[in-house]
Protein backbone atom coordinates (compact mmCIF):
# COMPACT_ATOMS: atom_id res chain seq x y z
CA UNK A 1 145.46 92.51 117.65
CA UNK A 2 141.72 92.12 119.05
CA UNK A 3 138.70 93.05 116.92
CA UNK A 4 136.53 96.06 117.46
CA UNK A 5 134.36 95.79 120.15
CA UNK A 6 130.59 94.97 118.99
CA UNK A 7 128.59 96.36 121.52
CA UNK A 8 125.18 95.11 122.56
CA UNK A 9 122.42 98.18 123.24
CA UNK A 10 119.53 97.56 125.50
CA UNK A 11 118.05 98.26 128.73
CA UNK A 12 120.13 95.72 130.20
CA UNK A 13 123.23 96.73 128.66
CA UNK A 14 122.87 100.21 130.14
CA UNK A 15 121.77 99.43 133.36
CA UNK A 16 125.45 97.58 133.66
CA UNK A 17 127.13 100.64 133.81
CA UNK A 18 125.56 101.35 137.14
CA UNK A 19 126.68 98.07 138.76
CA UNK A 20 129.29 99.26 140.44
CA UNK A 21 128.06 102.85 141.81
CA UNK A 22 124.51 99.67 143.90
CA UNK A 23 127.50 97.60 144.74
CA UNK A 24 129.94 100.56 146.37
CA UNK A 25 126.82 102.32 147.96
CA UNK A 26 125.40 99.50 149.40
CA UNK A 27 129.17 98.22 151.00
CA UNK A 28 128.88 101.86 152.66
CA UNK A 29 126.02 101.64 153.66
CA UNK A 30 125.61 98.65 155.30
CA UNK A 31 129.20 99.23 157.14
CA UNK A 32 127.79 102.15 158.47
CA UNK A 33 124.94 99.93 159.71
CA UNK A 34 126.94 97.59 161.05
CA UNK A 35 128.05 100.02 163.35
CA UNK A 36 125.13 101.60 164.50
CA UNK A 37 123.34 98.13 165.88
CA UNK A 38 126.66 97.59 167.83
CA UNK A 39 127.78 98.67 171.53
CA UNK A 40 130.49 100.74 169.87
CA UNK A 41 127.58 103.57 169.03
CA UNK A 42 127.36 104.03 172.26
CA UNK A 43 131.36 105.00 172.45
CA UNK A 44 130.84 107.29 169.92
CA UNK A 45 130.49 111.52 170.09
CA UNK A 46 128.86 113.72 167.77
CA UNK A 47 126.45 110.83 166.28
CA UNK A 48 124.28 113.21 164.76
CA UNK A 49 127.58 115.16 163.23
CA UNK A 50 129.33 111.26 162.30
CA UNK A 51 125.64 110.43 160.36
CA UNK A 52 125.60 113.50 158.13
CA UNK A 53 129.39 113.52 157.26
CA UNK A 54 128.90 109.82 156.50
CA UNK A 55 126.14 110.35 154.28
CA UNK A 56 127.54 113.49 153.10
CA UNK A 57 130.83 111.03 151.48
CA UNK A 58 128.51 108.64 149.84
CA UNK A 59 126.06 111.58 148.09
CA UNK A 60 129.34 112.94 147.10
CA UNK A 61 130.06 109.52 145.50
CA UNK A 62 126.82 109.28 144.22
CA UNK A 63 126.87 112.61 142.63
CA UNK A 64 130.49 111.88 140.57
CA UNK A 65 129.51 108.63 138.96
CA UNK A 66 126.25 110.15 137.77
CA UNK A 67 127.80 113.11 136.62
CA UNK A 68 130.18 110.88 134.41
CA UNK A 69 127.29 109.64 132.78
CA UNK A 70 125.34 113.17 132.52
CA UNK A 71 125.67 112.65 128.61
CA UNK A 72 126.77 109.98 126.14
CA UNK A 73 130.26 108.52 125.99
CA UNK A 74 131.77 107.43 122.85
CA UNK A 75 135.42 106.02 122.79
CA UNK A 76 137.94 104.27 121.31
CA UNK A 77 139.50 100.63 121.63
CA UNK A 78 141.89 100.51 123.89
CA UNK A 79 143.57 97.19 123.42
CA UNK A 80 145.66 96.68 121.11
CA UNK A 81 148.74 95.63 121.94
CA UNK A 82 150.08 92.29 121.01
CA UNK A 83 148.78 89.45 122.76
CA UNK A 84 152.22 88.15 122.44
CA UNK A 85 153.46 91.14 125.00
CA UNK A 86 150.42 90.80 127.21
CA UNK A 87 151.49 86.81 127.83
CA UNK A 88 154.83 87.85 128.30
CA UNK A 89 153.81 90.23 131.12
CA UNK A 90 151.40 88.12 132.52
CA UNK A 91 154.44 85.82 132.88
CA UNK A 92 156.78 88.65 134.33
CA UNK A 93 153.92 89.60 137.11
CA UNK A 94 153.20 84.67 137.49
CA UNK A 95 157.44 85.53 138.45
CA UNK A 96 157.15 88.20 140.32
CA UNK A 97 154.29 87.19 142.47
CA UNK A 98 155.69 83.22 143.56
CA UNK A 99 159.18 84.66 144.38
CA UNK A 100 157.69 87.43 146.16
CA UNK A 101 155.46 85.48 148.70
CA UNK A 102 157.73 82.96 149.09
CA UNK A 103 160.52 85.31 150.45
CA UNK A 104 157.64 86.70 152.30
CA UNK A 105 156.87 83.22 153.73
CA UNK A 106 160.39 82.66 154.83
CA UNK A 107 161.36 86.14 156.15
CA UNK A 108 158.03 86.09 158.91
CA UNK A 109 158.82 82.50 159.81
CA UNK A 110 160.83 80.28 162.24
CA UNK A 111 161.73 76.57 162.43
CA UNK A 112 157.94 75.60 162.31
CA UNK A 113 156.27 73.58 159.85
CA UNK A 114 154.18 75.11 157.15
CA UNK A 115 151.10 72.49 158.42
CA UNK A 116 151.86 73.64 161.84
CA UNK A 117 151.03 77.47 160.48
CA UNK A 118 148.25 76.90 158.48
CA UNK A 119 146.81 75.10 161.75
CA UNK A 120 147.52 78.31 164.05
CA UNK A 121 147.48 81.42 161.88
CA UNK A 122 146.95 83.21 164.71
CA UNK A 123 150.77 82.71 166.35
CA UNK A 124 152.24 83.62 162.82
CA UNK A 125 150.59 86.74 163.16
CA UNK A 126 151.66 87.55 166.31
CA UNK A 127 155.42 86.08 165.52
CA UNK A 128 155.38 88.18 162.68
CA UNK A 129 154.28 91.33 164.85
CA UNK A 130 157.19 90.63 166.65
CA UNK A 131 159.72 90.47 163.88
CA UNK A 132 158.13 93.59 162.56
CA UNK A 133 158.92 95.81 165.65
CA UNK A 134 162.64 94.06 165.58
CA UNK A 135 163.44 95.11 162.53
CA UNK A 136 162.30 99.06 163.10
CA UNK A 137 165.52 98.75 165.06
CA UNK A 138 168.44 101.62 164.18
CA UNK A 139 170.88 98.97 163.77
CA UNK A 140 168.20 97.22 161.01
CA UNK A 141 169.70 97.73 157.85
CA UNK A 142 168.25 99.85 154.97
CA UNK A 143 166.87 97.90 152.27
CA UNK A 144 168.97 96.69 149.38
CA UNK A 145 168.51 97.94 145.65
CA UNK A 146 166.74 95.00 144.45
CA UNK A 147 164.58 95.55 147.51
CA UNK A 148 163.71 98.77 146.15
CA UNK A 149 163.44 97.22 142.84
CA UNK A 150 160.80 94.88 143.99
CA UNK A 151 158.46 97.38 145.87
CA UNK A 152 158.84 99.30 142.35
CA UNK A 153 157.62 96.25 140.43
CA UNK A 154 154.96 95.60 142.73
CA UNK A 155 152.27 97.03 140.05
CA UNK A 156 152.72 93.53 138.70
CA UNK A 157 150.53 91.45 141.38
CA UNK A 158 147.67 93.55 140.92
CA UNK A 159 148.02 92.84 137.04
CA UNK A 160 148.61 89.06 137.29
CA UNK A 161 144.59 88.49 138.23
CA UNK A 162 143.40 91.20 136.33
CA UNK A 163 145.28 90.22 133.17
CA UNK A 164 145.16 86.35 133.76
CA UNK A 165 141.42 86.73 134.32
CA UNK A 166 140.17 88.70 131.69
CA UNK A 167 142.96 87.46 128.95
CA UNK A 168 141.86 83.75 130.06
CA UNK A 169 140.73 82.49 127.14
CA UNK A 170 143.89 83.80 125.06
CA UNK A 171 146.44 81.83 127.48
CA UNK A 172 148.27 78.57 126.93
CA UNK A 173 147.96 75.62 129.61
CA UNK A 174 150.96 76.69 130.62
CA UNK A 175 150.27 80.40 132.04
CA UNK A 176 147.07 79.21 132.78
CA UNK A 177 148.52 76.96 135.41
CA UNK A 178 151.37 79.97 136.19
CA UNK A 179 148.16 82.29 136.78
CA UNK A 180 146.81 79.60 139.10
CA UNK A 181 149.81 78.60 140.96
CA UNK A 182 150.81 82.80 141.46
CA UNK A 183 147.41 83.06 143.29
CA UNK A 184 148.00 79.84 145.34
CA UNK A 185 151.19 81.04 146.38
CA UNK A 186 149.69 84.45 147.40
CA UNK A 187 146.81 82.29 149.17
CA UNK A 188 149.31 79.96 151.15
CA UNK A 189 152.12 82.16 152.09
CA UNK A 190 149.13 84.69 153.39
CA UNK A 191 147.45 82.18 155.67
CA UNK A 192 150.31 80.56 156.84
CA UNK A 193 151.88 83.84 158.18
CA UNK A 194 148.11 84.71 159.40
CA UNK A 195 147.41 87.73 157.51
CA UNK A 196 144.01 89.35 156.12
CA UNK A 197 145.09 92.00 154.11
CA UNK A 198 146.48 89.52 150.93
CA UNK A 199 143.82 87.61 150.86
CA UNK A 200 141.62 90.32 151.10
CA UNK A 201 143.28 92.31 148.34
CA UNK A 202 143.17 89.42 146.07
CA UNK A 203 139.81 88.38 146.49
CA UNK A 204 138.88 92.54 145.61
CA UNK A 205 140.84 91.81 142.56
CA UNK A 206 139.41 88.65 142.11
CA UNK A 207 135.67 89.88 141.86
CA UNK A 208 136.33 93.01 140.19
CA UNK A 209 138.03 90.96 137.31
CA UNK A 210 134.88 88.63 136.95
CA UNK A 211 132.52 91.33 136.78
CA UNK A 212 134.54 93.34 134.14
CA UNK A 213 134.77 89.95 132.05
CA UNK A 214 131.30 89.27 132.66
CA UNK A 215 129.82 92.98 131.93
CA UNK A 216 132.60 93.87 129.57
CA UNK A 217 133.60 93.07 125.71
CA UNK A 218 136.35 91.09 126.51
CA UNK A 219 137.34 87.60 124.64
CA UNK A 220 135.68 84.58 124.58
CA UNK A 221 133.19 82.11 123.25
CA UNK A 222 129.78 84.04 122.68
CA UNK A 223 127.21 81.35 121.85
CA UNK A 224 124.19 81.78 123.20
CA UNK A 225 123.81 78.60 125.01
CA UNK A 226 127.13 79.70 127.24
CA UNK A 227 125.37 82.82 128.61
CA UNK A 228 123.37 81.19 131.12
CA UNK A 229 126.94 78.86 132.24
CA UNK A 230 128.44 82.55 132.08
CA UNK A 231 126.42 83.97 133.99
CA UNK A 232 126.94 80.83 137.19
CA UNK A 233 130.45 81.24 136.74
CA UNK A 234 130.54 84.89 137.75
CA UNK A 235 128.35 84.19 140.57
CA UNK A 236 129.78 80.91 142.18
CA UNK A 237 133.46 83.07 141.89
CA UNK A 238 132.36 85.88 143.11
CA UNK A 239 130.34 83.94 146.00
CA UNK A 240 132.73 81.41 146.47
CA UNK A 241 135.56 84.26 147.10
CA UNK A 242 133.42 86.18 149.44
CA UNK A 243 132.89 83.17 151.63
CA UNK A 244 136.27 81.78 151.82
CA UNK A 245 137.87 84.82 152.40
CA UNK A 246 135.50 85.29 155.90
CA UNK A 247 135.43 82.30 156.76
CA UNK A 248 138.95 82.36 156.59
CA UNK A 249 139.19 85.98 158.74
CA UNK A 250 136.57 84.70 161.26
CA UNK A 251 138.83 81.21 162.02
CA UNK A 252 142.31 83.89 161.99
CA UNK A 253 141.04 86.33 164.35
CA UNK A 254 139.38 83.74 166.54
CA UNK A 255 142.70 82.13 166.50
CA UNK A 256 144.65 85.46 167.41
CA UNK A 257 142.58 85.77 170.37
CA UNK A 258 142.80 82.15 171.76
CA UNK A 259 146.37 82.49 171.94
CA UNK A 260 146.96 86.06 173.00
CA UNK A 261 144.46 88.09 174.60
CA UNK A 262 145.44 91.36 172.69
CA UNK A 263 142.22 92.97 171.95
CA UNK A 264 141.19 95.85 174.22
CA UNK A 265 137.66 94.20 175.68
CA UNK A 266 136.97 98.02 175.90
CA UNK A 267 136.48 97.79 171.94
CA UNK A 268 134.81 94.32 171.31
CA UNK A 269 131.13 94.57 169.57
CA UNK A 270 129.62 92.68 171.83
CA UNK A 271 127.67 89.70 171.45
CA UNK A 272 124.15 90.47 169.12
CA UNK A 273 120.94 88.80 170.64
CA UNK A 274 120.21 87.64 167.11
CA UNK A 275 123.35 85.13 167.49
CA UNK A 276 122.10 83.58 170.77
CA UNK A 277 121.17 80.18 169.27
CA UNK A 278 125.06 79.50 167.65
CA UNK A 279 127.94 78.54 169.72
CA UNK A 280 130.04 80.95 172.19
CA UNK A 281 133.18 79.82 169.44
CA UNK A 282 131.14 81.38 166.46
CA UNK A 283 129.43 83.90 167.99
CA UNK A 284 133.05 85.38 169.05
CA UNK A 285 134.15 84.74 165.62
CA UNK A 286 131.91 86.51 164.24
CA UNK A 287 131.98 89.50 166.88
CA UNK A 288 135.43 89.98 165.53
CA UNK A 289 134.77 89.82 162.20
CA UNK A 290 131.68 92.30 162.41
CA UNK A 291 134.75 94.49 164.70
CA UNK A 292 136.83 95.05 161.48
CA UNK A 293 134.22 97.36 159.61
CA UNK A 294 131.95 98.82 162.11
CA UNK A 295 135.11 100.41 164.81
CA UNK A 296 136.73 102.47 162.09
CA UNK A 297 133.27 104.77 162.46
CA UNK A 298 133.96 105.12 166.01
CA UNK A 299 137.15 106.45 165.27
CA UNK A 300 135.81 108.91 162.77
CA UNK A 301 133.45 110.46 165.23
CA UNK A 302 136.21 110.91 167.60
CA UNK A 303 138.20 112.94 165.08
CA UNK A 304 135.31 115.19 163.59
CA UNK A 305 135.15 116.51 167.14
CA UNK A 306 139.30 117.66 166.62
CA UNK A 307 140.60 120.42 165.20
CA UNK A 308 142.19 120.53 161.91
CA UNK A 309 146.06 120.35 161.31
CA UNK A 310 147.64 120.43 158.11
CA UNK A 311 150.27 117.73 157.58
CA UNK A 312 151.85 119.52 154.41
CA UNK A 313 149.88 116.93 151.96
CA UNK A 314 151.37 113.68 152.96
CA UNK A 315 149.74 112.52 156.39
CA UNK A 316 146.99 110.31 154.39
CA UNK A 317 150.24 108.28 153.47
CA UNK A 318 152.33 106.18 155.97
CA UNK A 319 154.32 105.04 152.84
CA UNK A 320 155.67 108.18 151.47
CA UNK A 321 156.13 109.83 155.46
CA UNK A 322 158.40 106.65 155.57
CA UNK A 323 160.16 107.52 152.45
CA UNK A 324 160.56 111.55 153.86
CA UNK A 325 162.02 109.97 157.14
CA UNK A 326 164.91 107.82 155.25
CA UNK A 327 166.00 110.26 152.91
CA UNK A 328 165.58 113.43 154.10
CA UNK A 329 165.42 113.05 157.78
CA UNK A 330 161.61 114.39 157.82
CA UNK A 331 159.81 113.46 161.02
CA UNK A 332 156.69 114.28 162.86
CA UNK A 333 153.99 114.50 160.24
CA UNK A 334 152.31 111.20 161.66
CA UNK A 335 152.08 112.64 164.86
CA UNK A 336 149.97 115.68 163.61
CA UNK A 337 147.64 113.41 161.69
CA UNK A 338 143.66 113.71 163.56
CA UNK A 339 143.52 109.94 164.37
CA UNK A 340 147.37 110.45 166.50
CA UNK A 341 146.36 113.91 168.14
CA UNK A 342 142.73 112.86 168.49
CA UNK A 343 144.01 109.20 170.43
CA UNK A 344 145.27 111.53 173.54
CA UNK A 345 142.00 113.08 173.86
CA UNK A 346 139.37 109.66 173.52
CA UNK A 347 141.59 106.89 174.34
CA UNK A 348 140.94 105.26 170.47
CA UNK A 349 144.59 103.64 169.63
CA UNK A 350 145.56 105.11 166.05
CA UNK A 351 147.68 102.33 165.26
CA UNK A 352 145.28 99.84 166.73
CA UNK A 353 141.91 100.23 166.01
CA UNK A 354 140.55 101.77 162.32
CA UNK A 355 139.42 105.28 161.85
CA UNK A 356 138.17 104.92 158.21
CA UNK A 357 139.70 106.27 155.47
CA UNK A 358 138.20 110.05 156.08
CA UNK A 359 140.16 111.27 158.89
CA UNK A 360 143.44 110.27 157.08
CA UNK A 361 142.35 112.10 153.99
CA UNK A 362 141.08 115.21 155.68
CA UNK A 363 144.48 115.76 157.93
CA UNK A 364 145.53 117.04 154.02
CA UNK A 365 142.26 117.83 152.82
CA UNK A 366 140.24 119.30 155.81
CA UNK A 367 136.78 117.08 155.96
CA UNK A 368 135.12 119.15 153.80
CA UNK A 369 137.84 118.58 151.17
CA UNK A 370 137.15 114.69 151.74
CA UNK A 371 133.50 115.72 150.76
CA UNK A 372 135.47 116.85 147.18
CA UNK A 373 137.37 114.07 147.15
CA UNK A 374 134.79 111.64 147.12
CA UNK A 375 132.67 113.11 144.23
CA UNK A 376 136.27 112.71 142.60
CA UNK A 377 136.55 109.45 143.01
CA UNK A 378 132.99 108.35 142.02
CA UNK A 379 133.72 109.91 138.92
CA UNK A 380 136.86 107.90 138.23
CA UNK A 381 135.11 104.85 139.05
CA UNK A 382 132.62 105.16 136.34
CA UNK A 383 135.44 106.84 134.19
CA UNK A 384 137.33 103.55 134.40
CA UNK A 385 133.98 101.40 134.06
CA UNK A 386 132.72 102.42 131.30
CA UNK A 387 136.86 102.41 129.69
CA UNK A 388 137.29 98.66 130.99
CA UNK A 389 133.92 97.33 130.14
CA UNK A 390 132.61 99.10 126.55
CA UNK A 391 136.78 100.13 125.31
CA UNK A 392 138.35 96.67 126.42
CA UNK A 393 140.47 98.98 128.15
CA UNK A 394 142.96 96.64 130.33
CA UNK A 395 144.99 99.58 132.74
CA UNK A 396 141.38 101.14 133.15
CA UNK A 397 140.86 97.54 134.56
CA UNK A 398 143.69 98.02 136.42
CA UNK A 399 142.86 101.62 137.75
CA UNK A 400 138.97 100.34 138.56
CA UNK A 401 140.20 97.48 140.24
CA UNK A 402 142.13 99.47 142.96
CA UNK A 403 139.44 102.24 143.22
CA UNK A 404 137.09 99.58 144.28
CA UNK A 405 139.68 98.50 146.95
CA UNK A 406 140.01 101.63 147.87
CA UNK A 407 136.42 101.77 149.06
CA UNK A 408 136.48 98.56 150.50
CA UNK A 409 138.97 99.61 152.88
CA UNK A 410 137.09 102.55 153.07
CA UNK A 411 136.21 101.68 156.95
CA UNK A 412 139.99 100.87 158.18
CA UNK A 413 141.98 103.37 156.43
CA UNK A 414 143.78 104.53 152.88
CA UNK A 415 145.03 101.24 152.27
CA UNK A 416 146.91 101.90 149.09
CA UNK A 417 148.77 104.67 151.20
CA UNK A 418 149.21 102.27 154.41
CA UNK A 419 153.26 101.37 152.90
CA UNK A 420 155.55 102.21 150.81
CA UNK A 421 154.14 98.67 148.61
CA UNK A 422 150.77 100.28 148.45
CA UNK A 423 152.54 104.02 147.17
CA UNK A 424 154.31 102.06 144.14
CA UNK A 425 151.46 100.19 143.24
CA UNK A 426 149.11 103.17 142.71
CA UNK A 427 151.93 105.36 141.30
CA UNK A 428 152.85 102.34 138.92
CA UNK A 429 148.70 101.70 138.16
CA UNK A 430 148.27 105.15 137.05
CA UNK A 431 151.53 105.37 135.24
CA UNK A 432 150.36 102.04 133.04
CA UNK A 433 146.86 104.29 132.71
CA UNK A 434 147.86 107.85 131.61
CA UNK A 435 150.98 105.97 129.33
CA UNK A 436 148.81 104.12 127.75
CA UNK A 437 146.64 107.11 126.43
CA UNK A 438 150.01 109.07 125.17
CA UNK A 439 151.70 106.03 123.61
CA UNK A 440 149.02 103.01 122.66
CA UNK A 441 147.07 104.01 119.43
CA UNK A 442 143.19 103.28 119.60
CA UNK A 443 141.23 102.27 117.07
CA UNK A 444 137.69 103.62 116.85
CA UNK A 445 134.96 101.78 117.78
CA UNK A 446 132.92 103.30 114.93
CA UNK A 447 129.84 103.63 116.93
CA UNK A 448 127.20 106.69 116.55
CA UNK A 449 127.10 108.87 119.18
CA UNK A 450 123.56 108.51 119.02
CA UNK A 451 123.72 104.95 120.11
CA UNK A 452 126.13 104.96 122.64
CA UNK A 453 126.04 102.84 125.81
């Protein structure tokens, strides 16, 4: 069992609880920027409409994390489960992860070598495209039960970083290294078959589990000449995972484009004056990096100018409209979705380009229901901040985790919608979260209310 928490008061200590409410509003607002000093502003309708409903969503977001922290909090300690069952699921999600990706490595591949791959990410991606629209074939078959009992499990890769980072210091050598080899699996089999999203989603979970251990309770040694080394280890992770990761989607999409011209030119940011002194390689690198946030806005403007359909609560999800398809024989919904009907109108692909998460949302919700929906989910995201950081609170830490991937992806789409993957892992998140409130007794933190954080 883990100790009470001993919490530290202070200025400092409560200006943490803002940290991720500067972090989330400054990602929005600086993808909206991106967009604005690119070409593809000039593509766009309604700017005057797309800039208020923008700003609109992240005052909305603004408004629900302040309004969790309109008065004091004072909770209970979460954790308290053996550390005995927390290794042993730690080791489930180290077994789940490896065999995983390493299925996924062979089932998107071909005769070539895996040296060859991680050379050319750019023709896996495209081979993998291709084996991708083969096996949306009728004669595919459907997938097995331990298929199905995979995609179930698949709660269990968000938890291996979250738990292996936060439980570090309560780990043997040995799933230490099964932490460390899960993640280099996920890192490998991801570049080799050239794809973002992985990475990406493991370098969210990466830095959201650093900055919970670092503003958080959690354990590990406390003496004060380790704060300052603390405090350089959260930094050079966080840093160090931000910079790989896009240098690593700048050389990928360069690649894609060297050997297949599939970008529509029509949609390319252009090349910014500011870039004039680097090299025509790197400035098209990073054109196409800068393309992944800043077109989804485009999108967006296109479908504020459509009118609203209601897809009976489940066009924001491509997973579960797959799931309706296969088993009851339900078709059509994607089709009524704004980015589909709005593509006939303005030429935007929907399954191309990004429209940002909003349209997707609203063809359930209506736009001003997005509005809603974003106050809701600013107040989660301090809910779970304040659980995971002050209650040692490790599904909270789960829950926060995806919320903040959620608004990463925030200009592309609903990413934890996107597949059927993505529906199991929230459904599973959140089933870990409200079970643990019904079944896990808490033991008081025995702070007074007077003095809480």
């Amino acid at each position: 069992m883990y100790k009470e928490i001993s919490f530290a008061h202070g200025a400092a200590n409560r200006r943490s609880l803002f940290v991720p409410l500067w972090l989330a509003e400054g990602y929005l607002f600086i993808t909206f920027l991106m967009f604005l000093v690119t070409p593809l502003r000039e593509e766009a309708v309604g700017l005057g409409l797309l800039t208020f409903f923008v700003a609109a969503c992240n005052l909305a977001f603004l408004g629900g994390y302040l309004f969790f922290f309109r008065k004091p909090h004072c909770g209970s300690n979460r954790l308290t489960a053996s550390i005995s069952i927390l290794r042993f699921a730690i080791g489930l999600a180290i077994v789940w992860t490896i065999a995983f990706w390493v299925q996924y490595y062979h089932d998107t591949g071909g005769g070539t070598s895996l040296a060859t791959r991680l050379a050319h990410p750019g023709d896996s991606y495209l081979m993998r495209r291709q084996l991708l629209l083969e096996a949306t074939s009728p004669e595919n078959k459907p997938i097995s039960r331990i298929g199905q009992l995979e995609r179930a499990l698949s709660v269990l890769y968000v938890c291996l970083p979250v738990f292996g980072i936060l439980l570090w210091s309560k780990l043997g050598w040995l799933l230490r290294i099964g932490v460390l080899a899960a993640m280099s699996t996920v890192v490998v089999a991801a570049w080799a078959t050239g794809t973002n999203e992985p990475l990406g989603h493991l370098a969210i979970l990466v830095v959201c589990a650093f900055f919970i251990r670092h503003f958080g309770r959690w354990p590990r040694a406390r003496a004060p000449g380790l704060r300052r080394r603390s405090k350089l280890t959260m930094a050079v992770a966080v840093f160090g995972t931000f910079l790989a990761f896009t240098l690593f989607m700048g050389y990928n999409l360069e690649d894609r484009v060297n050997a297949r011209k599939w970008y529509d030119p029509r949609a390319n940011v252009g090349e910014l004056s500011s870039l004039s002194f680097l090299s025509p390689q790197i400035r098209e690198a990073i054109s196409t990096v800068w393309f992944y946030p800043a077109n989804g806005y485009c999108g967006l403007s296109y479908a504020l100018q459509t009118p609203f359909e209601w897809t009976y609560g489940v066009g924001s999800s491509r997973g579960i409209q797959a799931y309706l398809k296969d088993h009851l024989g339900i078709e059509g919904v994607l089709e009524r979705t704004y980015p589909f009907r709005a593509e006939a109108e303005f030429n935007w692909p929907a399954g191309g380009f990004w429209w940002t998460m909003y349209p997707w949302l609203a063809s359930d919700l209506t736009f001003p229901g997005v509005i809603l929906f974003m106050f809701g989910l600013g107040w989660a995201c301090a809910k779970t901040w304040y659980e995971c950081t002050r209650l040692n609170d490790l599904f909270a830490a789960i829950v926060f985790a995806l919320i903040f991937l959620t608004i990463v992806f925030e200009p592309a789409n609903v990413q934890l919608l996107v597949s059927q993957r993505g529906v199991w892992i929230l459904l599973g998140a959140l089933s870990l979260y409200f079970w643990s409130r019904l079944f896990i007794p808490r033991l008081p933190a025995r702070i007074p209310s007077s003095s809480c954080p």
